[in-house]
N, C-alpha and C. Protein backbone atom coordinates (compact mmCIF):
# COMPACT_ATOMS: atom_id res chain seq x y z
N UNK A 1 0.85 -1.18 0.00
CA UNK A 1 0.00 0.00 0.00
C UNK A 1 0.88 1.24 0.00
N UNK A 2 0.87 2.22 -0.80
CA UNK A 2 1.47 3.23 -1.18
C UNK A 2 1.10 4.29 0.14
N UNK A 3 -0.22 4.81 0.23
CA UNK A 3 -0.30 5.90 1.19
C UNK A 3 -0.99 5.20 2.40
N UNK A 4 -0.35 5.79 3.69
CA UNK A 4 -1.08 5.44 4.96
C UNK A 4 -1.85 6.95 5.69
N UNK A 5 -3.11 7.09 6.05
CA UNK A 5 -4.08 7.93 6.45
C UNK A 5 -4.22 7.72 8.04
N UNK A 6 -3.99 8.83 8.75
CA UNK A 6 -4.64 9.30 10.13
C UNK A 6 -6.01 8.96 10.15
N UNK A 7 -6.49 9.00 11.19
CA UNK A 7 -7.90 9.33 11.16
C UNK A 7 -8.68 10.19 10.41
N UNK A 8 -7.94 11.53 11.05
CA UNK A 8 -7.65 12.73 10.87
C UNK A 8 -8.08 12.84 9.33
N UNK A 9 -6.79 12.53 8.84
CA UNK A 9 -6.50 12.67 7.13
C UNK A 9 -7.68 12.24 6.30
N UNK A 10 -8.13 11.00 7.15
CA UNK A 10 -9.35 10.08 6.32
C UNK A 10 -10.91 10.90 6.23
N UNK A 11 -11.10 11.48 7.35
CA UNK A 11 -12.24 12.21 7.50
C UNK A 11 -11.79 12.94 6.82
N UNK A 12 -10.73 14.18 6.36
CA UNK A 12 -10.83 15.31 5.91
C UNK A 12 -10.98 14.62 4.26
N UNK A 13 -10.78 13.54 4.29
CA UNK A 13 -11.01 13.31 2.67
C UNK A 13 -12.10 13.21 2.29
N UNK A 14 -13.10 12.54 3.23
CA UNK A 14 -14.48 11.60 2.93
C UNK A 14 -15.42 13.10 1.76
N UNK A 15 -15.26 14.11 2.08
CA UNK A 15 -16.08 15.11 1.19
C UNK A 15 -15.49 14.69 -0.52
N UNK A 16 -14.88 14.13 -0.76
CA UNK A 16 -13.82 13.91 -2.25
C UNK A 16 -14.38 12.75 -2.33
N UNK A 17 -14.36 11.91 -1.04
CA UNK A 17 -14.63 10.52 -1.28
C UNK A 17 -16.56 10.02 -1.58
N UNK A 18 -17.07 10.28 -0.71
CA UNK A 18 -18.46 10.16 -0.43
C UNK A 18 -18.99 10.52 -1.33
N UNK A 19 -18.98 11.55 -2.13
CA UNK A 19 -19.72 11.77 -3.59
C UNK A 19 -19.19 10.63 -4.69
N UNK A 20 -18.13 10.13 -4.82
CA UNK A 20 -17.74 9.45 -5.74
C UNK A 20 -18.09 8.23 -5.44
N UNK A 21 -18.37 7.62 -4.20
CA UNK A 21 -18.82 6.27 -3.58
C UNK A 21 -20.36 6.29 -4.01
N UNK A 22 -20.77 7.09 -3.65
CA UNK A 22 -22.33 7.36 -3.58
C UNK A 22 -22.39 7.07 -5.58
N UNK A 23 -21.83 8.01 -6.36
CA UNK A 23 -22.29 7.73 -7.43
C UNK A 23 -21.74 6.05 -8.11
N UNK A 24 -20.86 5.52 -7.41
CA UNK A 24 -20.49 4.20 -8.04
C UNK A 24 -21.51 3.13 -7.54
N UNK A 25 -21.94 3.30 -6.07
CA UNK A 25 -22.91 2.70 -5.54
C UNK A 25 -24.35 2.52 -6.81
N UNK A 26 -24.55 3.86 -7.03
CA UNK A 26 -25.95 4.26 -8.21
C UNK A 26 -25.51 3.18 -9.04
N UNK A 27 -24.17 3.86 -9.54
CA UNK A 27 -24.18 2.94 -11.08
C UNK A 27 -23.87 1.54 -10.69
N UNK A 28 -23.68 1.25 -10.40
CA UNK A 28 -23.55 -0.39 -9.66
C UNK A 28 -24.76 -0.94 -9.51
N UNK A 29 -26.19 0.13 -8.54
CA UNK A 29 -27.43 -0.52 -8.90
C UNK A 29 -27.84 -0.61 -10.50
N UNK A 30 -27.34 0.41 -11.31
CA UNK A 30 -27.76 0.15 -12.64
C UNK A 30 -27.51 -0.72 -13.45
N UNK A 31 -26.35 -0.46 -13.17
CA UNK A 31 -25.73 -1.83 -14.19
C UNK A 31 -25.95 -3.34 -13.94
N UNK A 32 -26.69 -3.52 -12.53
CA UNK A 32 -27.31 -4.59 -12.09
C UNK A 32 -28.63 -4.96 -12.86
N UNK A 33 -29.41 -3.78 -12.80
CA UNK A 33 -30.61 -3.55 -13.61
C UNK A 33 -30.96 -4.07 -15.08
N UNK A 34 -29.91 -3.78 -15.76
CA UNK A 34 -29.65 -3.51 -17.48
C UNK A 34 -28.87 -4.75 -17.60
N UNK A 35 -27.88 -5.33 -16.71
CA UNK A 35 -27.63 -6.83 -17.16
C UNK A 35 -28.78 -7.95 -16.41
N UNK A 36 -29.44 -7.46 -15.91
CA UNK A 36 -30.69 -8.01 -15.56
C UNK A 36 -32.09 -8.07 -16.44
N UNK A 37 -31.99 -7.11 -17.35
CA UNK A 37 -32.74 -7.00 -18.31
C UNK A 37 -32.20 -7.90 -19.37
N UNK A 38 -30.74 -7.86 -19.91
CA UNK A 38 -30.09 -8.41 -20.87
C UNK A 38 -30.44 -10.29 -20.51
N UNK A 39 -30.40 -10.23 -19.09
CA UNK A 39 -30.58 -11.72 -19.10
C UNK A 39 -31.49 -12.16 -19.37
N UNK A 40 -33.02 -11.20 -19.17
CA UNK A 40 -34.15 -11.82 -19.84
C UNK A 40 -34.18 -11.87 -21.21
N UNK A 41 -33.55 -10.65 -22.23
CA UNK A 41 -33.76 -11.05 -23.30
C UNK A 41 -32.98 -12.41 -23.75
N UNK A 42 -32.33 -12.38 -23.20
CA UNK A 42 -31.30 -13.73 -23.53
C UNK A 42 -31.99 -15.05 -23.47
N UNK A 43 -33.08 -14.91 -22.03
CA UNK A 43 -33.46 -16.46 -22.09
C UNK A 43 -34.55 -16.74 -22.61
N UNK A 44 -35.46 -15.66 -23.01
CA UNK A 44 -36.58 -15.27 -23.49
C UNK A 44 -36.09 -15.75 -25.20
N UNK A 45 -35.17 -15.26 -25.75
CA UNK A 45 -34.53 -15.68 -26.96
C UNK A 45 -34.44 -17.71 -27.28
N UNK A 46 -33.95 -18.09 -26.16
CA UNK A 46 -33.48 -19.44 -25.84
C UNK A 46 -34.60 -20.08 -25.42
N UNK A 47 -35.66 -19.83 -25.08
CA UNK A 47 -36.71 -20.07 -24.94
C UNK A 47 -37.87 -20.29 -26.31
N UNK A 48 -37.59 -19.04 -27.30
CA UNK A 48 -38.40 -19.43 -28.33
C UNK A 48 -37.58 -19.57 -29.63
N UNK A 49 -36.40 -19.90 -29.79
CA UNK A 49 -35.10 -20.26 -30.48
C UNK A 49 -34.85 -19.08 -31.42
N UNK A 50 -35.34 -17.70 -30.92
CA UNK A 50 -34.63 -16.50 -31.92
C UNK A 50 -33.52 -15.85 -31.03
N UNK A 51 -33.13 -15.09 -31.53
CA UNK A 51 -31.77 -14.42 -31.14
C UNK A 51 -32.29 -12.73 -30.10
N UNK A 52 -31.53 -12.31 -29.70
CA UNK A 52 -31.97 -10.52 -29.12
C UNK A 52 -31.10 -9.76 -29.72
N UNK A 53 -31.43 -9.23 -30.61
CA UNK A 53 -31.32 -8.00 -31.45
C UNK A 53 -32.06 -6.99 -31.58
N UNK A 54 -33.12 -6.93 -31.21
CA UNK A 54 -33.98 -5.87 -30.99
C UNK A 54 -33.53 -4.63 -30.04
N UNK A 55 -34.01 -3.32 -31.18
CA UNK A 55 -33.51 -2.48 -30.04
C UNK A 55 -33.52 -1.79 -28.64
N UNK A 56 -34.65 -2.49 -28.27
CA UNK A 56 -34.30 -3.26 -26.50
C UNK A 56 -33.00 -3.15 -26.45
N UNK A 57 -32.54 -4.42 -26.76
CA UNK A 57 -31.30 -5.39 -26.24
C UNK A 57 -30.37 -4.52 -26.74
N UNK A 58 -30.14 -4.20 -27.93
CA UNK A 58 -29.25 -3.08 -28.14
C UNK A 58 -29.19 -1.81 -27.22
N UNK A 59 -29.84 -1.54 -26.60
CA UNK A 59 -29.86 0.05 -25.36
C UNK A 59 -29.89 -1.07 -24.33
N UNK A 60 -30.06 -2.30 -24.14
CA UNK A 60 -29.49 -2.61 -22.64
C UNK A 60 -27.73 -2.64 -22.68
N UNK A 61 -27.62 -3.31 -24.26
CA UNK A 61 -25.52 -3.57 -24.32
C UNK A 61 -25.32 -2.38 -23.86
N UNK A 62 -25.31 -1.50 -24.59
CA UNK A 62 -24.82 -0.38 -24.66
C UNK A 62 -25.01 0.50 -23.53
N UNK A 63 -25.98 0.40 -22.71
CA UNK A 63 -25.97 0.80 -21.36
C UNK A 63 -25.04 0.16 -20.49
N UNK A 64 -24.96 -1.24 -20.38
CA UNK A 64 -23.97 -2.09 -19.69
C UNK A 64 -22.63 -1.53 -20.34
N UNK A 65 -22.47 -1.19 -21.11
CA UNK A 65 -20.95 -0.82 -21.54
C UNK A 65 -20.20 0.57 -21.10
N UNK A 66 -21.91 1.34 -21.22
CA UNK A 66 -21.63 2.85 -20.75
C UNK A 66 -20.98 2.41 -19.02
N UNK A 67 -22.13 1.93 -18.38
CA UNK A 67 -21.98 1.97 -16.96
C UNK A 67 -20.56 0.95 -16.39
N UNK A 68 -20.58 0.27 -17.18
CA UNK A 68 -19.24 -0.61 -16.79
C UNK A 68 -18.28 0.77 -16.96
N UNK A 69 -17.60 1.41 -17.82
CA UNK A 69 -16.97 2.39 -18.15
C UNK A 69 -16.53 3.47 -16.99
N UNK A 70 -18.07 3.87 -16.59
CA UNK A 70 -18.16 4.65 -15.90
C UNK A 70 -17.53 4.10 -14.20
N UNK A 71 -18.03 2.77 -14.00
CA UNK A 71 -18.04 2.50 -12.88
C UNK A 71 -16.13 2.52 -12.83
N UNK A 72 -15.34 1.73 -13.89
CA UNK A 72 -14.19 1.44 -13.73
C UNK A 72 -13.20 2.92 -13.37
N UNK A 73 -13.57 3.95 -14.32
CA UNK A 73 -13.04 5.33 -14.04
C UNK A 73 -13.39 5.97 -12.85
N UNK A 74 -14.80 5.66 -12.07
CA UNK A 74 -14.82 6.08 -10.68
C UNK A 74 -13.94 5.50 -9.92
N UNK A 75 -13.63 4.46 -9.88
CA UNK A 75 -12.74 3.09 -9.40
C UNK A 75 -11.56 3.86 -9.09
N UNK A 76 -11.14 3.83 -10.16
CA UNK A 76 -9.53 4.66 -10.31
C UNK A 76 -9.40 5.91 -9.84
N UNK A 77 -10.82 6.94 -9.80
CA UNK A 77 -10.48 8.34 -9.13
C UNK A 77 -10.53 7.44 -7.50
N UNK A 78 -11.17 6.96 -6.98
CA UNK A 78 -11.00 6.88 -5.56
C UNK A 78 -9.98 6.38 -5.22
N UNK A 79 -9.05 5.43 -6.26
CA UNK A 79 -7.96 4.57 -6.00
C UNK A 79 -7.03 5.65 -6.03
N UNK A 80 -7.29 6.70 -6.65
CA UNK A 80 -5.80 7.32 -7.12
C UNK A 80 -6.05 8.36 -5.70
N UNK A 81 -6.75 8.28 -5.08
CA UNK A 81 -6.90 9.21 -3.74
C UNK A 81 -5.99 8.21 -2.62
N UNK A 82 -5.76 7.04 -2.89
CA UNK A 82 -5.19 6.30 -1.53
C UNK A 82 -5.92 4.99 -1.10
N UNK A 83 -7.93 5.50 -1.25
CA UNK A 83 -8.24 4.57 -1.22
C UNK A 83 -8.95 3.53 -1.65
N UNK A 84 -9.11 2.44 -1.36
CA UNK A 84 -9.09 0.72 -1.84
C UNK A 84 -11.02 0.50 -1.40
N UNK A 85 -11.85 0.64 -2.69
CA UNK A 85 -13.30 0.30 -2.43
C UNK A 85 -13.80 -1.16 -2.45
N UNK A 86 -14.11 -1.43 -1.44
CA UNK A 86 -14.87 -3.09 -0.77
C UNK A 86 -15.53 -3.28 -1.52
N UNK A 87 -16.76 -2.90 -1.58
CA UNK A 87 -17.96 -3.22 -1.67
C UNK A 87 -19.20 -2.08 -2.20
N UNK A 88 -19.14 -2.50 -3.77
CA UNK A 88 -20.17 -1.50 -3.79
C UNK A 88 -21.40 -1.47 -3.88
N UNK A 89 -22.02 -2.62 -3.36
CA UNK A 89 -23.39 -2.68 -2.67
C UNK A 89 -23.76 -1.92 -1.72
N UNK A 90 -22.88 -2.36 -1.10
CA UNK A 90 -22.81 -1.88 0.90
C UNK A 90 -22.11 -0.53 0.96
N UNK A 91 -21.29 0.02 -0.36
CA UNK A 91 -20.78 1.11 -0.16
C UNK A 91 -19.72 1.55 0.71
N UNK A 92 -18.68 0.30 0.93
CA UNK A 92 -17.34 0.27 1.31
C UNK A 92 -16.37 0.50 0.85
N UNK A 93 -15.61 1.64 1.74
CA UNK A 93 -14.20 1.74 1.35
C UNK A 93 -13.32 1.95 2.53
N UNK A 94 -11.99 1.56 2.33
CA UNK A 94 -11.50 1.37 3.27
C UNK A 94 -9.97 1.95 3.07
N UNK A 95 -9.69 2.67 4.20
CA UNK A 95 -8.07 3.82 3.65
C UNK A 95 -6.91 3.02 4.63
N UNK A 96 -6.12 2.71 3.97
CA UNK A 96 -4.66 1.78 4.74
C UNK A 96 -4.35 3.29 5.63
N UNK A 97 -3.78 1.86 6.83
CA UNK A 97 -3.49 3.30 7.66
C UNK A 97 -2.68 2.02 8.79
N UNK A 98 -2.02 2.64 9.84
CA UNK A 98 -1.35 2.14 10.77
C UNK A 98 -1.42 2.46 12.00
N UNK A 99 -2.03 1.47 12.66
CA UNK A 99 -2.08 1.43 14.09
C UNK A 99 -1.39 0.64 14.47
N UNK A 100 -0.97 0.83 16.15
CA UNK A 100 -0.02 0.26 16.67
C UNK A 100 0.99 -0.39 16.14
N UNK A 101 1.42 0.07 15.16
CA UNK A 101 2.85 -0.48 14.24
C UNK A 101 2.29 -1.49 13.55
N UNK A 102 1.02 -1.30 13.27
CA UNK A 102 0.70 -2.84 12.09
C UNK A 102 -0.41 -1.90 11.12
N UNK A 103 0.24 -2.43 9.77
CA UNK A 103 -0.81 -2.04 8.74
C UNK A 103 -2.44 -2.78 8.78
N UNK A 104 -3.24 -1.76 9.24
CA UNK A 104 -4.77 -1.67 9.09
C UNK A 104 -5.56 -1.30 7.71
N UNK A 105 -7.04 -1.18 8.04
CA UNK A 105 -8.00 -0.75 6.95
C UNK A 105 -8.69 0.21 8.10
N UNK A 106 -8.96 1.75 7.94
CA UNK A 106 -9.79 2.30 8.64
C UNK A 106 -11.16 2.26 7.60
N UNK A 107 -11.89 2.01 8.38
CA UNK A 107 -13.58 1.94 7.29
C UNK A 107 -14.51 2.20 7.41
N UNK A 108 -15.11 2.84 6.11
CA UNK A 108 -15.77 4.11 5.79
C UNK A 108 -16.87 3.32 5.44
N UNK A 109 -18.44 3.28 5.75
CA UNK A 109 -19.26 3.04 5.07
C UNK A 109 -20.00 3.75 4.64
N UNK A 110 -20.88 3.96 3.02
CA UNK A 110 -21.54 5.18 3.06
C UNK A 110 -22.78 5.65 4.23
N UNK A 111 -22.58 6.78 4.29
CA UNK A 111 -23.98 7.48 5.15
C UNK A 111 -23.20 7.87 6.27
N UNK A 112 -22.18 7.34 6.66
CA UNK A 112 -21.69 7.16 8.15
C UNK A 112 -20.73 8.59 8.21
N UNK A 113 -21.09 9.52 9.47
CA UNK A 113 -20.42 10.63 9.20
C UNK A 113 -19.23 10.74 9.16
N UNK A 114 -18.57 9.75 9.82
CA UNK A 114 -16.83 9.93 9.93
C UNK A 114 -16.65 8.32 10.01
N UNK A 115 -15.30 8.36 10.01
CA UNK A 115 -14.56 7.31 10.01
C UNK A 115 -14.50 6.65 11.35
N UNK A 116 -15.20 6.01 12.02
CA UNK A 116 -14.93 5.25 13.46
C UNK A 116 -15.07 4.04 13.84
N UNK A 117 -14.25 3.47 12.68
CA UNK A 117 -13.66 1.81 12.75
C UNK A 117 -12.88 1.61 12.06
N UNK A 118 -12.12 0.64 12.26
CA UNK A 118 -10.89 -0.48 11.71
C UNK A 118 -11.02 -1.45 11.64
N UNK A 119 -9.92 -1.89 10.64
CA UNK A 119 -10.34 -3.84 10.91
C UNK A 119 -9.01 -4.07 10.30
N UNK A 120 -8.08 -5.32 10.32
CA UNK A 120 -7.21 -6.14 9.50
C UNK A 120 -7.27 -5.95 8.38
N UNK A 121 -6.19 -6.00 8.32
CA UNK A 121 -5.93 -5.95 6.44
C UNK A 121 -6.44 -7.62 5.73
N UNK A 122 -6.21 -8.42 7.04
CA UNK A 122 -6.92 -9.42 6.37
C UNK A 122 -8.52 -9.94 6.74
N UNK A 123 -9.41 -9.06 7.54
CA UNK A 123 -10.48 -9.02 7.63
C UNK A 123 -11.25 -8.38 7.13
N UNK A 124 -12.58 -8.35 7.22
CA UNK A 124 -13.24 -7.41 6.31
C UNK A 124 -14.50 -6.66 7.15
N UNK A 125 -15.36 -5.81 7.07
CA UNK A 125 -16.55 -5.50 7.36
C UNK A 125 -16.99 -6.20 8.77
N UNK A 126 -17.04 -7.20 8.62
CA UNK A 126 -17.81 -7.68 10.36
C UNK A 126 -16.48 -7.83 11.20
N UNK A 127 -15.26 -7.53 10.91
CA UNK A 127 -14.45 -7.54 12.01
C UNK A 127 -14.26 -5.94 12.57
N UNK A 128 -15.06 -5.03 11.79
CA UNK A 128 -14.75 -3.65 12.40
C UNK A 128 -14.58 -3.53 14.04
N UNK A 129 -13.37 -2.81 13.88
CA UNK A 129 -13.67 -2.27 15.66
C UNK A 129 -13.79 -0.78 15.67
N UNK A 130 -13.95 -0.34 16.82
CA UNK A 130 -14.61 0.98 17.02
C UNK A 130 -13.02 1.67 17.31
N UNK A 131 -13.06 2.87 16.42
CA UNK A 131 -11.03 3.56 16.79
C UNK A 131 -11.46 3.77 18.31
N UNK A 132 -12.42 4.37 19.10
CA UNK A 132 -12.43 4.87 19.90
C UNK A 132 -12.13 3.95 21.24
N UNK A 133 -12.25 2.03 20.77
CA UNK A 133 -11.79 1.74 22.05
C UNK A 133 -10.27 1.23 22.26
N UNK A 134 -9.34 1.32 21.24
CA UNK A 134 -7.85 1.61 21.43
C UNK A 134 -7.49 2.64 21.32
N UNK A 135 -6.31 3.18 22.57
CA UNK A 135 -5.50 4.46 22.13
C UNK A 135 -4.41 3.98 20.91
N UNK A 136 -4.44 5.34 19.89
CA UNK A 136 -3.59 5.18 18.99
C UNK A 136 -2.16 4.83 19.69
């Protein structure tokens, strides 16, 4: 991991961060949507032995291609900030950082006003602990 974040540092980012989570979260429900659509035309096709070409199916590809696009370039603006996104259902991200001389994940979920948990670099989400019950 290239950059390590304070507490401190992590909250003052979340305004950079939280808009860009929030919109990958969206497009993540969408693109769920539109390859969810694509799968019906698909089996709906396989079902009565024609193909999906209709321009339906054509504005679902092409939506899936837009939003894949989109989602990968949000990816990289939050990556190129430091930090590493979990989960974008749940709207996780998590900023390397170091406590007590061991590399951590401090973690951010969306909605949540600040940063007030950690977990292992090799745990995830249900191992959060609260910063507030170790001193740094």
């Amino acid at each position: 991991m290239a950059r390590h974040f304070t507490p401190e540092e992590a909250n003052l980012l979340l305004p950079r961060v939280e808009p860009l989570l929030r919109g990958l979260v969206e497009q993540r429900r969408a693109l769920r949507e539109q390859q969810e659509t694509l799968a019906a035309f698909q089996a709906k096709a396989r079902g009565n032995g024609g193909v999906s070409r209709g321009p339906e199916v054509l504005a679902a590809r092409q939506a899936v291609e837009r939003l894949t696009a989109r989602i990968r370039q949000g990816l990289e603006e939050v990556q190129a900030l430091g930090c590493v996104v979990k989960d974008l259902d749940m709207g996780l991200v998590d900023f390397p950082a170091i406590r007590n001389g061991v590399e951590v994940y401090l973690c951010y979920r969306l909605g949540e006003d600040r940063i007030a948990f950690w977990h292992g670099t090799d745990e995830g989400y249900s191992s959060r602990k609260p910063l507030a019950d170790e001193p740094d």
